[in-house]
N, C-alpha and C. Protein backbone atom coordinates (compact mmCIF):
# COMPACT_ATOMS: atom_id res chain seq x y z
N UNK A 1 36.51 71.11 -43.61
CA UNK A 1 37.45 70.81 -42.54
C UNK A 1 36.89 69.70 -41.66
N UNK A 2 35.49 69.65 -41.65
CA UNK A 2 34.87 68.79 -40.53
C UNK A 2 34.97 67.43 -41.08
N UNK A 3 34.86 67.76 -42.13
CA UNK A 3 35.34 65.99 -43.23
C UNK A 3 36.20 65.61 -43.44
N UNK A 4 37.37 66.16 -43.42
CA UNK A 4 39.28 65.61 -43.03
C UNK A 4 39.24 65.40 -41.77
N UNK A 5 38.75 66.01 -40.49
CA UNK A 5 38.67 65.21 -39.42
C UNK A 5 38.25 63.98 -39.04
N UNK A 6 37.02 63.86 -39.12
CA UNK A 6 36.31 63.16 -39.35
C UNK A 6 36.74 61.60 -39.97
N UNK A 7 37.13 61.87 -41.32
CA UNK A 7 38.14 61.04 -42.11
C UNK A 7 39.07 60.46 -41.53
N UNK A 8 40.38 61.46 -40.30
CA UNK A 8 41.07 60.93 -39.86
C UNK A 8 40.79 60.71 -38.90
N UNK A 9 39.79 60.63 -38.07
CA UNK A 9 39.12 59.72 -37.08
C UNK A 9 38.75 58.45 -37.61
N UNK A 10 38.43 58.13 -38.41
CA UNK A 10 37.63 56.94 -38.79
C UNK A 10 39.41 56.20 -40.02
N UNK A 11 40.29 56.65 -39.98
CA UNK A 11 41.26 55.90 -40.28
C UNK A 11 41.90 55.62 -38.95
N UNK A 12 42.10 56.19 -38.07
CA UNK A 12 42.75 55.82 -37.00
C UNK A 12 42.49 54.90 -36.14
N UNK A 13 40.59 54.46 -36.02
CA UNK A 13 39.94 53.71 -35.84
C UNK A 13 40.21 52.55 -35.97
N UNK A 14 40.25 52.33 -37.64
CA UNK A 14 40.40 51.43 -38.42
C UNK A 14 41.66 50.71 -38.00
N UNK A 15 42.65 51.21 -37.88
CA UNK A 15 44.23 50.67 -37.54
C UNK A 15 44.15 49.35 -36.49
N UNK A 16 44.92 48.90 -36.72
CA UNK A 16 44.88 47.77 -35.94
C UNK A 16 45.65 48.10 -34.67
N UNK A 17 45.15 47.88 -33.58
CA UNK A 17 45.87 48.20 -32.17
C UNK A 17 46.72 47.14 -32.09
N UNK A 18 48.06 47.63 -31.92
CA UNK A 18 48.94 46.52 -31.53
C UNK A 18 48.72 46.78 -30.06
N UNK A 19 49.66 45.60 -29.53
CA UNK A 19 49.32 44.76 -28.12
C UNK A 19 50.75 45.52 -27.48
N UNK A 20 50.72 46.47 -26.56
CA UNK A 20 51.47 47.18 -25.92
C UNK A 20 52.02 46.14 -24.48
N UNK A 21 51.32 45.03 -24.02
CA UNK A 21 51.77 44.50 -23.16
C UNK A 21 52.65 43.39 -24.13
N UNK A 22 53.74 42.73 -23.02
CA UNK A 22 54.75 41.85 -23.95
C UNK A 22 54.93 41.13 -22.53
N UNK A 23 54.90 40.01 -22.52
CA UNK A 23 55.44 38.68 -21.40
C UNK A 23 57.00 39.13 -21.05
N UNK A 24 56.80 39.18 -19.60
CA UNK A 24 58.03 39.49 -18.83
C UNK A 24 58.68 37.68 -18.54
N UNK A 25 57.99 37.10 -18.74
CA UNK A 25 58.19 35.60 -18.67
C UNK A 25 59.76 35.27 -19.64
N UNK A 26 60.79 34.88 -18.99
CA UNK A 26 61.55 34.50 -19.61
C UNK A 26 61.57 33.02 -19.83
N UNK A 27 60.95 32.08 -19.74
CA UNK A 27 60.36 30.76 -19.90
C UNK A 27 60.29 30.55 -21.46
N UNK A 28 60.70 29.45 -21.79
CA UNK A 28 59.97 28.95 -23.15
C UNK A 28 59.29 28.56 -22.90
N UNK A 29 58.26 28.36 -22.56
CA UNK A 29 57.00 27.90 -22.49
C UNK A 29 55.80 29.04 -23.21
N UNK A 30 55.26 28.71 -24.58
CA UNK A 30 54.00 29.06 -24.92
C UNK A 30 52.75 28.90 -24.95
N UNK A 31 51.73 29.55 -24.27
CA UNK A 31 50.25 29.12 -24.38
C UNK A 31 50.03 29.99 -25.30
N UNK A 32 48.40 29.29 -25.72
CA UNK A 32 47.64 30.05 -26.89
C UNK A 32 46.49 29.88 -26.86
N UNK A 33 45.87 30.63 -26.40
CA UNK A 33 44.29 30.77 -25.97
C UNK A 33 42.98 30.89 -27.14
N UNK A 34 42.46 30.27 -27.74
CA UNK A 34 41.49 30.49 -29.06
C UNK A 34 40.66 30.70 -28.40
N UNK A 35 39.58 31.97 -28.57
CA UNK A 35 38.09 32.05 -28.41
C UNK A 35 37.45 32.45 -29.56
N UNK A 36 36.04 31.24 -30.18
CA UNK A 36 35.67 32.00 -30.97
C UNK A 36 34.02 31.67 -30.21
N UNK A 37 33.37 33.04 -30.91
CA UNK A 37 31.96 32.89 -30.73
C UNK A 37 30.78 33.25 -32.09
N UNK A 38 29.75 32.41 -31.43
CA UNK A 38 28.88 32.11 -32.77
C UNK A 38 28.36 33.75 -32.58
N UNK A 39 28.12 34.23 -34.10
CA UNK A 39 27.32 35.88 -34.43
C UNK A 39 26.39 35.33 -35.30
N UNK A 40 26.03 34.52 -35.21
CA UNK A 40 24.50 33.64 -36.09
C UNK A 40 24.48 34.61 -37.43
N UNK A 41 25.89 34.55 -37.88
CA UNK A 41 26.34 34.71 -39.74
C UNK A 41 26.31 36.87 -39.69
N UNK A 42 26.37 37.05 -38.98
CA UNK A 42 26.25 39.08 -38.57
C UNK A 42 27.15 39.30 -37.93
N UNK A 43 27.96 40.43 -38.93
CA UNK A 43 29.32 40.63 -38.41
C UNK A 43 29.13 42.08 -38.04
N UNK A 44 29.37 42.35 -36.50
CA UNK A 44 28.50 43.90 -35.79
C UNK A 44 29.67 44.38 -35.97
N UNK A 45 30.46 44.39 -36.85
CA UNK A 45 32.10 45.53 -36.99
C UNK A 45 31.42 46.26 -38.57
N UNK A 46 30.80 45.81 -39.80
CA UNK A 46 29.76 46.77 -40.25
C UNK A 46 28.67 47.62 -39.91
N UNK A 47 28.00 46.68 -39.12
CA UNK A 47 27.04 48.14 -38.18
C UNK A 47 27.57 49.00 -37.58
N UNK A 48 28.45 48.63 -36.75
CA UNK A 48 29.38 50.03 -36.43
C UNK A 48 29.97 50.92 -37.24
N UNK A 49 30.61 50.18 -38.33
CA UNK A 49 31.11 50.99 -39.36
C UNK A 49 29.98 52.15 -39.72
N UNK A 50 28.78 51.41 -40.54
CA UNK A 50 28.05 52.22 -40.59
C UNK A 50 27.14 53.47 -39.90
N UNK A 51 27.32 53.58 -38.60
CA UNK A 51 27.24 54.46 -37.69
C UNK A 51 28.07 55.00 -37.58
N UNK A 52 29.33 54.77 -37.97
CA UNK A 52 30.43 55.89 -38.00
C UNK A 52 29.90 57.09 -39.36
N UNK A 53 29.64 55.90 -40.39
CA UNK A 53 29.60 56.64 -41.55
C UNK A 53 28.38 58.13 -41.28
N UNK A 54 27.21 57.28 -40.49
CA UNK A 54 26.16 58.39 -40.08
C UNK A 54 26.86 59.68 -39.81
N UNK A 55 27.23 59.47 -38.82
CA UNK A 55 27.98 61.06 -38.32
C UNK A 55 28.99 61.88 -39.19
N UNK A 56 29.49 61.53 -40.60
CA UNK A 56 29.92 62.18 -41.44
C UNK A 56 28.82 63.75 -42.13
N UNK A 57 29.07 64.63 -41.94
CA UNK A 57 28.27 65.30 -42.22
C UNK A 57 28.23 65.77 -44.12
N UNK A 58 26.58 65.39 -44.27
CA UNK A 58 26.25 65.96 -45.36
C UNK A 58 26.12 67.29 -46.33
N UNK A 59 26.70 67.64 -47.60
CA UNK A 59 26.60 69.24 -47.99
C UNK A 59 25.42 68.97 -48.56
N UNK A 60 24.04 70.04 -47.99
CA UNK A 60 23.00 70.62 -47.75
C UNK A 60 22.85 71.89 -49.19
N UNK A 61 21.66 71.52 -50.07
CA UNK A 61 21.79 72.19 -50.85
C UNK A 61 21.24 73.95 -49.90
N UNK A 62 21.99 75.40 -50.93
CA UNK A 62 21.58 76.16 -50.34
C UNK A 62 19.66 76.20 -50.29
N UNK A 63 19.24 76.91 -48.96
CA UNK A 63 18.13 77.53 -49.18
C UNK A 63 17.64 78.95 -49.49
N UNK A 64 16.81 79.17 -50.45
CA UNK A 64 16.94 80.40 -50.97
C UNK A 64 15.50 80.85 -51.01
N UNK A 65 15.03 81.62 -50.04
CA UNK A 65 14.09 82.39 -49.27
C UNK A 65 14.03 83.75 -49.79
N UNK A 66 12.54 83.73 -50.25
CA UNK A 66 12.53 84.94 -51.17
C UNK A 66 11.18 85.77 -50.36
N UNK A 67 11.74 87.49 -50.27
CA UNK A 67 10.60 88.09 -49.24
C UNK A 67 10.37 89.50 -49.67
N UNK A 68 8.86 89.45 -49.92
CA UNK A 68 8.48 91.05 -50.69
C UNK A 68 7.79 91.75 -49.78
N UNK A 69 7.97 92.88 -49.81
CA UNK A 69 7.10 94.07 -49.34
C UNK A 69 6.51 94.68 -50.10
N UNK A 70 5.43 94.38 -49.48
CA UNK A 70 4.56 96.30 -50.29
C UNK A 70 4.47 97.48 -49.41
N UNK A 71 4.74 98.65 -49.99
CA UNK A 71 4.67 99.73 -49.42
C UNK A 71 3.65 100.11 -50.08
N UNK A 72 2.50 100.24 -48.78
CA UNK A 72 1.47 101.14 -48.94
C UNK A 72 1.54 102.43 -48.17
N UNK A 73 0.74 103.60 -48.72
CA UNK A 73 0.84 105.15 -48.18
C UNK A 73 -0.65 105.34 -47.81
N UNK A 74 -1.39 106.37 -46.90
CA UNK A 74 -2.67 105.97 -46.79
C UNK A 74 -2.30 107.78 -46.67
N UNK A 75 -3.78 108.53 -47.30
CA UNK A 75 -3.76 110.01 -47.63
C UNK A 75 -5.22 110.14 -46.57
């Protein structure tokens, strides 16, 4: 169960957020703003990914713990 959550956390993530604000501007007039910035060739949207992936939890083989007694009697 913790891994279908999980799962659908990390699809919902993924989704692309649309842009809930919309220009009240009734103007034709369009601007268009470009920003780009240098990541010296490292794209930090895989490292994150992969820290998502961390917190997926692993199935753990069982452990199987084995425990004897002796019964001693003393006369």
């Amino acid at each position: 169960m913790k891994l279908l959550k999980t799962a659908a956390v990390l699809a919902a993530l993924a989704l692309p957020v649309a842009a809930s604000a919309q220009d009240s501007n009734t103007t034709d007039t369009t601007q268009t703003t470009t920003t780009t910035t240098e990541e010296r060739g490292f794209d930090w949207g895989w490292l994150g990914l992969l820290g998502l992936a961390g917190l997926i939890p692993r199935r753990q083989e069982p452990v199987h713990t084995v425990h004897t007694t002796t019964n001693t009697t003393r006369r």
